[in-house]
PDB file of N, CA and C in Angstrom:
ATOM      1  N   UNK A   1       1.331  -7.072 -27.073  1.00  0.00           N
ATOM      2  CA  UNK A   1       1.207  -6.910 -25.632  1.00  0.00           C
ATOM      3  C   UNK A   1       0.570  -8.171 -25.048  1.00  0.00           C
ATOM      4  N   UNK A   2       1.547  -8.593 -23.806  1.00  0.00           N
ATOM      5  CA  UNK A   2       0.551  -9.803 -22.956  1.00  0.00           C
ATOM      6  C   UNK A   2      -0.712  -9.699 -22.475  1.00  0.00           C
ATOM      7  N   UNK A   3      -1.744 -10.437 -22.085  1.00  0.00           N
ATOM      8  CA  UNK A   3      -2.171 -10.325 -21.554  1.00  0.00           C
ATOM      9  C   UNK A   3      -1.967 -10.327 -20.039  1.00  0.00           C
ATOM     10  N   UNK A   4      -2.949 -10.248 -18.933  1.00  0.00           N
ATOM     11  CA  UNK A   4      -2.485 -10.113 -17.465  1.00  0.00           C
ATOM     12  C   UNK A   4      -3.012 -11.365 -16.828  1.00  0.00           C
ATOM     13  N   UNK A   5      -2.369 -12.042 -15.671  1.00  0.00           N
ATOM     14  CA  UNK A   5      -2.754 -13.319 -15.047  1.00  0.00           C
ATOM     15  C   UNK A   5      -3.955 -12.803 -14.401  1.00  0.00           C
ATOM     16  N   UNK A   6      -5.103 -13.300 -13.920  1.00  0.00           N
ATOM     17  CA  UNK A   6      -5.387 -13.373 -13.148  1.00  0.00           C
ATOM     18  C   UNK A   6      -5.787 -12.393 -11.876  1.00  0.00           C
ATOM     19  N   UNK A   7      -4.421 -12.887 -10.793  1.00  0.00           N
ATOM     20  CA  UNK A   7      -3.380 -12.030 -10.014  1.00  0.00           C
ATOM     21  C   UNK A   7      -2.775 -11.064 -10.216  1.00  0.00           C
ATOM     22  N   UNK A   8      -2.473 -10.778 -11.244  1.00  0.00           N
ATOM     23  CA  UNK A   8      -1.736  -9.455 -12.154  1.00  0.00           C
ATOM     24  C   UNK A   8      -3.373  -8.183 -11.809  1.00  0.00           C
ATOM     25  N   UNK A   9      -4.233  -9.009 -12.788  1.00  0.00           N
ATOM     26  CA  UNK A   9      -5.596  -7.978 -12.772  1.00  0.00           C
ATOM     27  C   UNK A   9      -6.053  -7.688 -11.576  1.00  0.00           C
ATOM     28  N   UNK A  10      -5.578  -9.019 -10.556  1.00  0.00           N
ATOM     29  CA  UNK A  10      -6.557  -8.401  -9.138  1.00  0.00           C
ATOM     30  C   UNK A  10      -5.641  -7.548  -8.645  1.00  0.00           C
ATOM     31  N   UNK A  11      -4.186  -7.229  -8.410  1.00  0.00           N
ATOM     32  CA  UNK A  11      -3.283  -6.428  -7.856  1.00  0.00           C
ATOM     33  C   UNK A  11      -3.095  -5.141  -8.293  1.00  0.00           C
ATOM     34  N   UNK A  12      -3.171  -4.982  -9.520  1.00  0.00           N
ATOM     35  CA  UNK A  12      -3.654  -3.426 -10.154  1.00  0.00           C
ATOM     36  C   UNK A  12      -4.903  -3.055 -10.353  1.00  0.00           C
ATOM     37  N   UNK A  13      -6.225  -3.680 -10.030  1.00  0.00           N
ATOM     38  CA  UNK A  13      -7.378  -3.353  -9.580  1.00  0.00           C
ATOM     39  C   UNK A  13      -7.539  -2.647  -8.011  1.00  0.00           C
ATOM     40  N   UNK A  14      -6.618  -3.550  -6.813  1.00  0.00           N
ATOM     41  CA  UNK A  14      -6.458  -2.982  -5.626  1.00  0.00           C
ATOM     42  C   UNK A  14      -5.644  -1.708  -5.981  1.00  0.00           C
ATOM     43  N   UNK A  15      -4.836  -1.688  -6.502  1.00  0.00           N
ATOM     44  CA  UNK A  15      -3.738  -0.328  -6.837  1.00  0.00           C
ATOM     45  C   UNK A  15      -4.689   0.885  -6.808  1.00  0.00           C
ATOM     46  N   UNK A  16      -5.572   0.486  -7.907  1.00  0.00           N
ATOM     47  CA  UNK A  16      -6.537   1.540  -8.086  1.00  0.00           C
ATOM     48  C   UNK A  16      -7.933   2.345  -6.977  1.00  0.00           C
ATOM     49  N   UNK A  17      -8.238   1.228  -6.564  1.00  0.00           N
ATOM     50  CA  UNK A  17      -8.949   1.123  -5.414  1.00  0.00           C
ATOM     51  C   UNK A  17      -8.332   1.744  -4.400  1.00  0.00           C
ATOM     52  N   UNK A  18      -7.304   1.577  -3.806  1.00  0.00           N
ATOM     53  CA  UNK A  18      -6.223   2.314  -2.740  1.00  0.00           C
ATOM     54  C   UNK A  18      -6.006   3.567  -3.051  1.00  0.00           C
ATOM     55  N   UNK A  19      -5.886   3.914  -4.488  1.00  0.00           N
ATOM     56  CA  UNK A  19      -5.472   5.413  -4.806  1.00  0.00           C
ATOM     57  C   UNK A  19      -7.047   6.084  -4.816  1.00  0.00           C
ATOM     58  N   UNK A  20      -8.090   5.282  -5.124  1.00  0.00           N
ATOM     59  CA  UNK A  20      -9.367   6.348  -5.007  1.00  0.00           C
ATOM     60  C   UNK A  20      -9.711   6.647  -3.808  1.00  0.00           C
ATOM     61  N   UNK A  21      -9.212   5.518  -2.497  1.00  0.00           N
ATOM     62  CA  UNK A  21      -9.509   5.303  -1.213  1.00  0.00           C
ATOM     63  C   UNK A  21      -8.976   6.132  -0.467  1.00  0.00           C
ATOM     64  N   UNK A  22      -8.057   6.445  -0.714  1.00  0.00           N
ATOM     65  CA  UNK A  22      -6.788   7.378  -0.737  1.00  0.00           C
ATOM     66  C   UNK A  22      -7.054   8.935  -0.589  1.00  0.00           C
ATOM     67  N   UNK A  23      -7.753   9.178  -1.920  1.00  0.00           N
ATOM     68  CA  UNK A  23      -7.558  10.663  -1.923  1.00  0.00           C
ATOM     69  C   UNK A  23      -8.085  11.276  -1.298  1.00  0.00           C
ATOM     70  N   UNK A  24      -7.259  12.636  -0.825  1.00  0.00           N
ATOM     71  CA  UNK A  24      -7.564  13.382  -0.064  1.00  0.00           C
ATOM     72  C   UNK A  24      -7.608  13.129   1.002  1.00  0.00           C
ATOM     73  N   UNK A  25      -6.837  12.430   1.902  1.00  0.00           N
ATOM     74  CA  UNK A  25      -6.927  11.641   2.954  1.00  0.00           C
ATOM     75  C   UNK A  25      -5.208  11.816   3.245  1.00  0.00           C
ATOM     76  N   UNK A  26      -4.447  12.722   3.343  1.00  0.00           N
ATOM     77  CA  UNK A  26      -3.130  13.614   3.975  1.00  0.00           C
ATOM     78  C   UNK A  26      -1.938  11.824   3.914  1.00  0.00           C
ATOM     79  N   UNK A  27      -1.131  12.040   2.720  1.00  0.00           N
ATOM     80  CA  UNK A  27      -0.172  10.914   3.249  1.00  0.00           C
ATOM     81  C   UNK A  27      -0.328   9.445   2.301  1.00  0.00           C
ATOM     82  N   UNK A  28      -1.874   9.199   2.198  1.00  0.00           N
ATOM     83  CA  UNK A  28      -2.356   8.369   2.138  1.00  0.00           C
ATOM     84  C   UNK A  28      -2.034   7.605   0.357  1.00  0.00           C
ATOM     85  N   UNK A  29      -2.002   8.774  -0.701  1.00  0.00           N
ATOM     86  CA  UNK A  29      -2.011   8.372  -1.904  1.00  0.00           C
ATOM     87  C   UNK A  29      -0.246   7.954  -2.470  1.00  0.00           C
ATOM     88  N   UNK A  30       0.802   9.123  -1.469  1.00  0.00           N
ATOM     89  CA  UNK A  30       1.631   8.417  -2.115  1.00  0.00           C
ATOM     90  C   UNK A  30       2.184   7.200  -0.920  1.00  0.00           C
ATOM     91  N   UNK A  31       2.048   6.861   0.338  1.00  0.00           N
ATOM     92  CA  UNK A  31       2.545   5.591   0.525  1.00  0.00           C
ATOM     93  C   UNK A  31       1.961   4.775  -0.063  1.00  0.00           C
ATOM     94  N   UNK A  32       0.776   4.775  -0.799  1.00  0.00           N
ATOM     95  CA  UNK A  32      -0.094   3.684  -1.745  1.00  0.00           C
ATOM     96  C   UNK A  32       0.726   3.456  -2.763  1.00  0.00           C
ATOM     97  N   UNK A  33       1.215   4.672  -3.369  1.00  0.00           N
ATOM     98  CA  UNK A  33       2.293   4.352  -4.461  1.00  0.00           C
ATOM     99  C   UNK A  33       3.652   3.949  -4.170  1.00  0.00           C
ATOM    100  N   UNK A  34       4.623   4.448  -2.952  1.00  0.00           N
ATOM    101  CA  UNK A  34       5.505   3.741  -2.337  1.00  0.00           C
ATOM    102  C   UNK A  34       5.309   2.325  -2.413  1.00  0.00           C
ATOM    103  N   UNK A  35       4.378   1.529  -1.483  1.00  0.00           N
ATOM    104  CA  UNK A  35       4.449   0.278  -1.175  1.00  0.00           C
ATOM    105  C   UNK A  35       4.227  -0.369  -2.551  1.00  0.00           C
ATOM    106  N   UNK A  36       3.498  -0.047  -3.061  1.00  0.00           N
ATOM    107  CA  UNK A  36       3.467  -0.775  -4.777  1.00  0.00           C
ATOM    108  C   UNK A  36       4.523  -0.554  -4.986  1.00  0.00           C
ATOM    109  N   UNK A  37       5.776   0.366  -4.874  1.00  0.00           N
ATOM    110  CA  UNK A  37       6.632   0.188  -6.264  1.00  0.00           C
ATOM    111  C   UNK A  37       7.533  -0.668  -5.257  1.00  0.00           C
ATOM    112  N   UNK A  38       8.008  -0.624  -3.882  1.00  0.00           N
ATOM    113  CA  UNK A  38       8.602  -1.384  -3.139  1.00  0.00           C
ATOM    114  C   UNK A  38       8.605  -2.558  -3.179  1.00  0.00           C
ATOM    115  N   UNK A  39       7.711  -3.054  -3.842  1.00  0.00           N
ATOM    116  CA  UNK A  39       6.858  -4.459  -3.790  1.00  0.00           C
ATOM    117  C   UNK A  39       7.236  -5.061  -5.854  1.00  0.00           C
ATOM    118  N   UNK A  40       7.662  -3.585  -6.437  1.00  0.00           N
ATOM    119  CA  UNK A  40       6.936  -4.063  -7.863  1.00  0.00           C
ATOM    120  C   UNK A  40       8.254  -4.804  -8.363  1.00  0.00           C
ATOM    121  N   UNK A  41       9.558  -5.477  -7.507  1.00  0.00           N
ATOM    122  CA  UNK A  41      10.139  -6.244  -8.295  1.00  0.00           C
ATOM    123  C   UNK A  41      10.230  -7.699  -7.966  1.00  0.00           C
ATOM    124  N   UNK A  42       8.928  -7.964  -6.889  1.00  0.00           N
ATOM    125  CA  UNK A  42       8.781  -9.552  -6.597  1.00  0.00           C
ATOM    126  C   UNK A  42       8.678 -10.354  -7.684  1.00  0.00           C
ATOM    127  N   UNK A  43       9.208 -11.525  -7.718  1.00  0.00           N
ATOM    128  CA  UNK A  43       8.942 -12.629  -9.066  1.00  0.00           C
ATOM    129  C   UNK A  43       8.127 -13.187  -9.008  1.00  0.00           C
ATOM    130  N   UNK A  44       7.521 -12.765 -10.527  1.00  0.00           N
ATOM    131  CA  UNK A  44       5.864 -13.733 -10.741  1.00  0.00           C
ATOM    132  C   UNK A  44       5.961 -15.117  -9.672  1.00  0.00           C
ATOM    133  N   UNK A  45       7.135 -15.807  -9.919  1.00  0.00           N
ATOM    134  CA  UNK A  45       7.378 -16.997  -8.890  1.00  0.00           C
ATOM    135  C   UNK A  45       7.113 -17.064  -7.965  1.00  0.00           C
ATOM    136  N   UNK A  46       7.018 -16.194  -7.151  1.00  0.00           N
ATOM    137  CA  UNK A  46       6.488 -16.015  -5.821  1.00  0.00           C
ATOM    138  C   UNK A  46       5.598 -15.553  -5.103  1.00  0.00           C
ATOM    139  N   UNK A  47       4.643 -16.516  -5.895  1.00  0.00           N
ATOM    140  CA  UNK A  47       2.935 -16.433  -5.314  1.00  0.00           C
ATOM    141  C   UNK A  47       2.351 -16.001  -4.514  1.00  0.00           C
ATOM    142  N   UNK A  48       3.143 -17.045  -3.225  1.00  0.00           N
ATOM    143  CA  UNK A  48       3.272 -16.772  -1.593  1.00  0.00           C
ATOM    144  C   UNK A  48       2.894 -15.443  -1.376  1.00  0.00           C
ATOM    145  N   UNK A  49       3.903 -14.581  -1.333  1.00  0.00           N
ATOM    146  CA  UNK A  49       4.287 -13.584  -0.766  1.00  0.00           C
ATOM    147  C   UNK A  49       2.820 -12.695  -1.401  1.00  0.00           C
ATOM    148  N   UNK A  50       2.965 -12.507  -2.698  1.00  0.00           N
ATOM    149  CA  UNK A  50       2.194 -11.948  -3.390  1.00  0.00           C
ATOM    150  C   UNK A  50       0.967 -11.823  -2.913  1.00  0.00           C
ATOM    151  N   UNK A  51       0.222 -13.134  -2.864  1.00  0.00           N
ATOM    152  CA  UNK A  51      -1.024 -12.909  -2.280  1.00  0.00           C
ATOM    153  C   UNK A  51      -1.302 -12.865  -0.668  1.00  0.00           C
ATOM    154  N   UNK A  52      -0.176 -12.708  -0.196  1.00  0.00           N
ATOM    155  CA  UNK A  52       0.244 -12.157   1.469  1.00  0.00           C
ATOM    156  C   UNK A  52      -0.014 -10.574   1.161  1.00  0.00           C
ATOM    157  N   UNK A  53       0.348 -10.115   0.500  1.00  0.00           N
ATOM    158  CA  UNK A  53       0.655  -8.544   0.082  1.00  0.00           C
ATOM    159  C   UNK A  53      -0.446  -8.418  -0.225  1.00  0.00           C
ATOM    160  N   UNK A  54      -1.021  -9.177  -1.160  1.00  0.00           N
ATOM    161  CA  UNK A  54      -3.069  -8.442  -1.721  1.00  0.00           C
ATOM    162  C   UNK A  54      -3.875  -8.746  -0.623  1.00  0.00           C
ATOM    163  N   UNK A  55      -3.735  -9.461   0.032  1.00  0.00           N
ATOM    164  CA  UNK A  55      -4.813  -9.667   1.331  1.00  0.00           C
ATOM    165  C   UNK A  55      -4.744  -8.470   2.109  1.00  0.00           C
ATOM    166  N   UNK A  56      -3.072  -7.933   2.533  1.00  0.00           N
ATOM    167  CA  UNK A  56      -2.825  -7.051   3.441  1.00  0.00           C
ATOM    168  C   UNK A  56      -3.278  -5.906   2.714  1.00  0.00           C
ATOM    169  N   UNK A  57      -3.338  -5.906   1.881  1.00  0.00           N
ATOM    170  CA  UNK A  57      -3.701  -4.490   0.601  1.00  0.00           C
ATOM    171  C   UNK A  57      -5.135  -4.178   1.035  1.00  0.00           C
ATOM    172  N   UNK A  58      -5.788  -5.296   0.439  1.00  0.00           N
ATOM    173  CA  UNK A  58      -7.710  -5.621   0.793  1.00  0.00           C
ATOM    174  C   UNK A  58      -7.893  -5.184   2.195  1.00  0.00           C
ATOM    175  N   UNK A  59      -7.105  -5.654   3.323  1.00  0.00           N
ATOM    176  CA  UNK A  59      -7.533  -5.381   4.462  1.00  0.00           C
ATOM    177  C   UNK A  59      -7.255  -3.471   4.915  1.00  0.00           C
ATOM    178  N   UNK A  60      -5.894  -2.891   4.551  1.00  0.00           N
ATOM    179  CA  UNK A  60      -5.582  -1.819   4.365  1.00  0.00           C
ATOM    180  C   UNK A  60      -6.970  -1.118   3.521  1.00  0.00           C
ATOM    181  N   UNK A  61      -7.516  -1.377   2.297  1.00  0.00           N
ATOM    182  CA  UNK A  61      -8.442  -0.706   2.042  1.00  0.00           C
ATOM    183  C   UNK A  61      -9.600  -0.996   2.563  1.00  0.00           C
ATOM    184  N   UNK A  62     -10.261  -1.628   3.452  1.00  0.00           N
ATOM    185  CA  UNK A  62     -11.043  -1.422   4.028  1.00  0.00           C
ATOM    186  C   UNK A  62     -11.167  -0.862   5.396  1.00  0.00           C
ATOM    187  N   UNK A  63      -9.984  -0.394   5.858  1.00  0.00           N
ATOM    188  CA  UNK A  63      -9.688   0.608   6.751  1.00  0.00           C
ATOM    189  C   UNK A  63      -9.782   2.115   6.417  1.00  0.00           C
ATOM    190  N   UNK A  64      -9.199   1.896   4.838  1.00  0.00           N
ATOM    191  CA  UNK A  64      -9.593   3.451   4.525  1.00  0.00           C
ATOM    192  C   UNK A  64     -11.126   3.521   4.255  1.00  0.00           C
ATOM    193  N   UNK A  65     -11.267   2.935   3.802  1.00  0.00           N
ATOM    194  CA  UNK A  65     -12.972   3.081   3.523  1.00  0.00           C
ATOM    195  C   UNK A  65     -13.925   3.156   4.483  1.00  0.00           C
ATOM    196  N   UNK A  66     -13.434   2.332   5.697  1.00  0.00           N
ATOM    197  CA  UNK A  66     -14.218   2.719   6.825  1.00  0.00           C
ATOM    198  C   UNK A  66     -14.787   4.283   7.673  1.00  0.00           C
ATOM    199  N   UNK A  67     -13.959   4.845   6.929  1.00  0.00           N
ATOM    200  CA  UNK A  67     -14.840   6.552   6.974  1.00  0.00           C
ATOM    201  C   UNK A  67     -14.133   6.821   8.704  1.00  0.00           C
ATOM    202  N   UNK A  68     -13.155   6.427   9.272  1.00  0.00           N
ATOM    203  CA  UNK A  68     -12.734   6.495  11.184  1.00  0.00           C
ATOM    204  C   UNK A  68     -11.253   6.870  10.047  1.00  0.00           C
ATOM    205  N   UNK A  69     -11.052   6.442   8.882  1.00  0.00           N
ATOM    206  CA  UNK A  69      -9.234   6.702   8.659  1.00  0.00           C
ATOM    207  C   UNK A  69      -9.375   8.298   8.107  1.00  0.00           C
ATOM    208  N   UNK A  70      -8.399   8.760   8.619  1.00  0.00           N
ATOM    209  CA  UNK A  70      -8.537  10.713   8.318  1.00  0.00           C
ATOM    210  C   UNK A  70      -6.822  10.341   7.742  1.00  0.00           C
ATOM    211  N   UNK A  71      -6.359   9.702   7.718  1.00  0.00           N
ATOM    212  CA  UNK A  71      -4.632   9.756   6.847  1.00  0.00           C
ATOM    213  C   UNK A  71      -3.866   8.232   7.191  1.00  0.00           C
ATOM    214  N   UNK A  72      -2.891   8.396   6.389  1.00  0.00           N
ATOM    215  CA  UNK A  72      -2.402   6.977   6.665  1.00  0.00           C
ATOM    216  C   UNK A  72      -1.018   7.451   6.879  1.00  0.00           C
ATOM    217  N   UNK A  73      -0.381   6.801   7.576  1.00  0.00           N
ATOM    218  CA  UNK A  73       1.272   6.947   8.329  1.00  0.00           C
ATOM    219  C   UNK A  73       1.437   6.006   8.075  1.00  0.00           C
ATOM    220  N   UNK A  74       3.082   5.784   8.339  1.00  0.00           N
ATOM    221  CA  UNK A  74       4.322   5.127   8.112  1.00  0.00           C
ATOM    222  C   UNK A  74       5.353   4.700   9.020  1.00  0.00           C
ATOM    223  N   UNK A  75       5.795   3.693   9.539  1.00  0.00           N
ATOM    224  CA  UNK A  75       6.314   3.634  10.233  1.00  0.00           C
ATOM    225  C   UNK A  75       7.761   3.673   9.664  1.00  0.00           C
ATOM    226  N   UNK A  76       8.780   4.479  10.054  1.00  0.00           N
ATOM    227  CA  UNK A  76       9.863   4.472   9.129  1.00  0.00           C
ATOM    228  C   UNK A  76      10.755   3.990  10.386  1.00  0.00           C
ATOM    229  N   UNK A  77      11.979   3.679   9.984  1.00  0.00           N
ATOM    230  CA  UNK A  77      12.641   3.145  10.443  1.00  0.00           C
ATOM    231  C   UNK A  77      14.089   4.578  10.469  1.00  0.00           C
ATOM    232  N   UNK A  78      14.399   5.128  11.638  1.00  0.00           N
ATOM    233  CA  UNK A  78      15.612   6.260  11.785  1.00  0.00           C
ATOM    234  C   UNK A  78      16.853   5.909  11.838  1.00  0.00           C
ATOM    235  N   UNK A  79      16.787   3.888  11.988  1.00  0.00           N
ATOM    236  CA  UNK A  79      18.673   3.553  12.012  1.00  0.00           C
ATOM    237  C   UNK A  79      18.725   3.204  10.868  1.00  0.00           C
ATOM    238  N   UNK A  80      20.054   2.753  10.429  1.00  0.00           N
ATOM    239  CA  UNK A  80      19.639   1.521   9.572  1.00  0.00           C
ATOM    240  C   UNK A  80      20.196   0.338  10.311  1.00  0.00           C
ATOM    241  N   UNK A  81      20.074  -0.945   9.522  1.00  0.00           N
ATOM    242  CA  UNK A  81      20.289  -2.473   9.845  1.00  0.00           C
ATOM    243  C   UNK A  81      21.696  -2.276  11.076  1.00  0.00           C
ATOM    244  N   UNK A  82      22.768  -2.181  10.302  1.00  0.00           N
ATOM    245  CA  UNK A  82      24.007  -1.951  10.777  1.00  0.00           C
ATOM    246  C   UNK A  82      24.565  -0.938  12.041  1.00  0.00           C
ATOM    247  N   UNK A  83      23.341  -0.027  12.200  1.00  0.00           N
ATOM    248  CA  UNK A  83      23.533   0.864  13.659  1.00  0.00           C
ATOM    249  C   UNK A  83      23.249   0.331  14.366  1.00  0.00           C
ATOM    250  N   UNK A  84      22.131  -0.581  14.203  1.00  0.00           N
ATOM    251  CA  UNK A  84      21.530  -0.746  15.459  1.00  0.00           C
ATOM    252  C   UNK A  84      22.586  -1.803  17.151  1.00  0.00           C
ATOM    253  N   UNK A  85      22.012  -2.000  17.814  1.00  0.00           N
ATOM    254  CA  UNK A  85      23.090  -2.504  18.516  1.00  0.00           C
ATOM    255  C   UNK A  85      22.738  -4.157  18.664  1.00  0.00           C
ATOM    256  N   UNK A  86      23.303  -4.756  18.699  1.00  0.00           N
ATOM    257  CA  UNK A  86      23.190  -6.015  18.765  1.00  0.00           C
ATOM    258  C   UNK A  86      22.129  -6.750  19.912  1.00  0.00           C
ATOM    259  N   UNK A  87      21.356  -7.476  19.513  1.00  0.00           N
ATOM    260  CA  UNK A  87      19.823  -7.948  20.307  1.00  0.00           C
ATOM    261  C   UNK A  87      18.788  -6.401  20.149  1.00  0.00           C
ATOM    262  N   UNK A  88      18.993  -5.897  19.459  1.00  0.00           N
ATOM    263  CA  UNK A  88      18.049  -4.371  19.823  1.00  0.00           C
ATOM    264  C   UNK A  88      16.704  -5.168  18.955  1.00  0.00           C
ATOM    265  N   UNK A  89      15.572  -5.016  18.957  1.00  0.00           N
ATOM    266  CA  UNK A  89      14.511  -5.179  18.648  1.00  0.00           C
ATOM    267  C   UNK A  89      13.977  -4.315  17.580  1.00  0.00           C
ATOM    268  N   UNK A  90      12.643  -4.041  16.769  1.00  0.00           N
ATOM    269  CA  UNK A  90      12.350  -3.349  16.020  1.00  0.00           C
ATOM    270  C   UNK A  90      12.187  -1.658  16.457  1.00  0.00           C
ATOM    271  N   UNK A  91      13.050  -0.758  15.539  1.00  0.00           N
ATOM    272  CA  UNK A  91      12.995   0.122  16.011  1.00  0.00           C
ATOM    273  C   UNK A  91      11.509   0.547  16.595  1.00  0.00           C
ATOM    274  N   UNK A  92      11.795   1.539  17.949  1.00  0.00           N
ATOM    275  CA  UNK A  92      10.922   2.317  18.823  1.00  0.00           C
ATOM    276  C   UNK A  92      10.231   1.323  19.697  1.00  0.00           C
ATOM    277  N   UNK A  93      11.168  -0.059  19.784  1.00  0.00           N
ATOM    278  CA  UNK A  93      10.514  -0.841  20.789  1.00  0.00           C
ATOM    279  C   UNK A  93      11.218  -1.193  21.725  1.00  0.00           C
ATOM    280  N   UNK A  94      11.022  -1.114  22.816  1.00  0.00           N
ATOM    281  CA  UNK A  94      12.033  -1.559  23.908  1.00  0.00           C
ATOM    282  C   UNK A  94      13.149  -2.855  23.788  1.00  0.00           C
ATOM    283  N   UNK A  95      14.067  -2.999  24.435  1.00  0.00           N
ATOM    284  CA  UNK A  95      14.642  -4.244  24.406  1.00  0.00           C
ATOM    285  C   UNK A  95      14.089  -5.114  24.967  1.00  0.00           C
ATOM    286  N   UNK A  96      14.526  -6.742  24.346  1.00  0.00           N
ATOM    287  CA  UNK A  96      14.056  -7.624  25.175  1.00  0.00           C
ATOM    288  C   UNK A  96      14.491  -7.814  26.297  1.00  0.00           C
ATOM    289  N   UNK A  97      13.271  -7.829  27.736  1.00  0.00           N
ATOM    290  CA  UNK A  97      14.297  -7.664  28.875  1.00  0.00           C
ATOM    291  C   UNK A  97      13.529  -9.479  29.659  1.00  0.00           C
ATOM    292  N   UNK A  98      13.408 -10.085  28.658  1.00  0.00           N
ATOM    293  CA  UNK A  98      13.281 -11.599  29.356  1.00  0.00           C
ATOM    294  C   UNK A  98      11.436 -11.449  29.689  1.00  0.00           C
ATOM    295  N   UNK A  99      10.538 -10.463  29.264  1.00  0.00           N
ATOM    296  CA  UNK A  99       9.062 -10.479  29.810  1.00  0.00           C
ATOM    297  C   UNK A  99       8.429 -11.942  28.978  1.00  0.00           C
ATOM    298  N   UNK A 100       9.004 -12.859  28.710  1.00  0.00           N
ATOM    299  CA  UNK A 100       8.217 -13.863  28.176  1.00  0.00           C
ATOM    300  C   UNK A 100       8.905 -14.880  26.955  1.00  0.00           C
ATOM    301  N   UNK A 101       8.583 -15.974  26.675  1.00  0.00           N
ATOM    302  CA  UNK A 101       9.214 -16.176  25.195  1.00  0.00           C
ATOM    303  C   UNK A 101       9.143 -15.664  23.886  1.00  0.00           C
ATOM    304  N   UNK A 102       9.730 -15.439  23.286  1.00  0.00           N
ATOM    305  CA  UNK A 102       9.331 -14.959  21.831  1.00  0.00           C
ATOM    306  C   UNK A 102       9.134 -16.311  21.203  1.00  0.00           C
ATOM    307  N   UNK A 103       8.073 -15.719  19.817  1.00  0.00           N
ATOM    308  CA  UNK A 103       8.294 -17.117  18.803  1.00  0.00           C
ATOM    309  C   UNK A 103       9.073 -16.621  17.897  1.00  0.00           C
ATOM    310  N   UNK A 104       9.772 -17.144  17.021  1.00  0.00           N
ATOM    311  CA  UNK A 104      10.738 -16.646  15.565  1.00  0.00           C
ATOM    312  C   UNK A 104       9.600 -16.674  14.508  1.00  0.00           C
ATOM    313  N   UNK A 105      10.079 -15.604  13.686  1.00  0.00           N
ATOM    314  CA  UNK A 105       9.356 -15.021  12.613  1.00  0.00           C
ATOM    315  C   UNK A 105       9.552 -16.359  11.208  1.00  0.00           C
ATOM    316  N   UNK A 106       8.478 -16.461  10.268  1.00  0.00           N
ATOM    317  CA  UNK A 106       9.078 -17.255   9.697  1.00  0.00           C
ATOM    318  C   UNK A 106       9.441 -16.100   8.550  1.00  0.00           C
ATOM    319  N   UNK A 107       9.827 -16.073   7.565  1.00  0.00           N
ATOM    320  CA  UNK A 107       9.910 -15.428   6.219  1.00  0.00           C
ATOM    321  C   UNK A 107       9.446 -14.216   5.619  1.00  0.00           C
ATOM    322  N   UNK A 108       8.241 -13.895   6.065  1.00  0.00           N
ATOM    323  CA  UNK A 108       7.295 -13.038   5.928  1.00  0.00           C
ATOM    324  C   UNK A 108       6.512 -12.145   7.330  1.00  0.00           C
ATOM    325  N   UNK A 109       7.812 -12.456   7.866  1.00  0.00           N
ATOM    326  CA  UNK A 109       7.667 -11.864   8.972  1.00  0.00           C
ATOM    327  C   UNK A 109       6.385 -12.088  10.161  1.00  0.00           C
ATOM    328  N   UNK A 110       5.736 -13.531   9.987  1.00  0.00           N
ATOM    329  CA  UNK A 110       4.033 -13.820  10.495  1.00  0.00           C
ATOM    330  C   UNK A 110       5.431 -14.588  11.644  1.00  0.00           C
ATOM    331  N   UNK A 111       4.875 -14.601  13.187  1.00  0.00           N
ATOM    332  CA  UNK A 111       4.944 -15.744  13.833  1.00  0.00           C
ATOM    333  C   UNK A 111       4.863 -16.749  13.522  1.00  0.00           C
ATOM    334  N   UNK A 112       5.697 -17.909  13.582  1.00  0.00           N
ATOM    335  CA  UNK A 112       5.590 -19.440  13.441  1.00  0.00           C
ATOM    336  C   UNK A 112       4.674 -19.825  14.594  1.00  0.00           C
ATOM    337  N   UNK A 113       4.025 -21.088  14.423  1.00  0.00           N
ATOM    338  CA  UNK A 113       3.207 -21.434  15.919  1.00  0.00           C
ATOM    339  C   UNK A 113       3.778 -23.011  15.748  1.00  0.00           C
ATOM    340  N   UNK A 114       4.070 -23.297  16.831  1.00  0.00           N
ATOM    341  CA  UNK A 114       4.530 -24.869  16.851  1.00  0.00           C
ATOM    342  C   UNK A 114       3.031 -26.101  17.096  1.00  0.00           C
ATOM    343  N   UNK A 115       3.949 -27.058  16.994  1.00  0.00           N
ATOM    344  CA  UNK A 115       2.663 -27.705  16.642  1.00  0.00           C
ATOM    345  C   UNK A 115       1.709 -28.014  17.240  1.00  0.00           C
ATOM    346  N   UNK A 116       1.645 -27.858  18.685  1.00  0.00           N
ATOM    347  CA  UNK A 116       1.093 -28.125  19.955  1.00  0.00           C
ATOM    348  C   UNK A 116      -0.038 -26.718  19.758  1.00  0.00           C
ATOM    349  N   UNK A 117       0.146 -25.905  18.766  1.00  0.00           N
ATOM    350  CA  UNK A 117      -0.696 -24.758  18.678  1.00  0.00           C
ATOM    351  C   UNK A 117      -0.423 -23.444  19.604  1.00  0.00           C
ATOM    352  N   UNK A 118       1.075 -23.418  20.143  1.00  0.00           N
ATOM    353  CA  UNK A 118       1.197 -22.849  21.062  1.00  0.00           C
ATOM    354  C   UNK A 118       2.489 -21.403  20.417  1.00  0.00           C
TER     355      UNK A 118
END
């Protein structure tokens, strides 16, 4: 048997942490296990993302822990990709009706900011 990177140990340490954070808290233990397994065929290669995902993890458990979280929800999505209608926005959000510029998402779905900081 291998041993674990690092990153390997800190990501199934949060796993664990989330499921104790979790219990008993309506909802909460299996989207903990959802998003892990959703997540569990990223390639070691892709660091990036990875430690995008444990930060958001860390920050997620300290919401549960904050003793104000009584359950955790989901935002699911009721179309799929292909229903939706062309320019439609993320489901349950209005269309864009011109209230401002958007910025484009880069990869990971964070806003890009150009270089002017804007």
């Amino acid at each position: 048997m291998c041993r674990h990177s690092r990153l390997q140990r800190q990501v199934l340490s949060l796993y664990r942490e989330l499921l104790r954070a979790g219990h008993g808290k309506p909802g909460a233990e299996s989207r903990v296990r959802a998003e892990f397994r959703q997540h569990a065929r990223l390639p070691r290669s892709d660091v990036l993302r990875i430690e995008y995902l444990y930060r958001r993890g860390r920050r997620q458990l300290q919401l549960l822990r904050s003793g104000h979280a009584t359950a955790m929800g989901a935002f699911v999505s009721t179309r799929g990709p292909t229903e939706e209608s062309p320019g439609a926005g993320a489901p349950g959000t209005p269309p864009d009706e011109g209230d401002g510029p958007r910025r484009p998402l880069d990869s990971m779905g964070v806003p890009k900011t150009a270089p002017d900081g804007r």
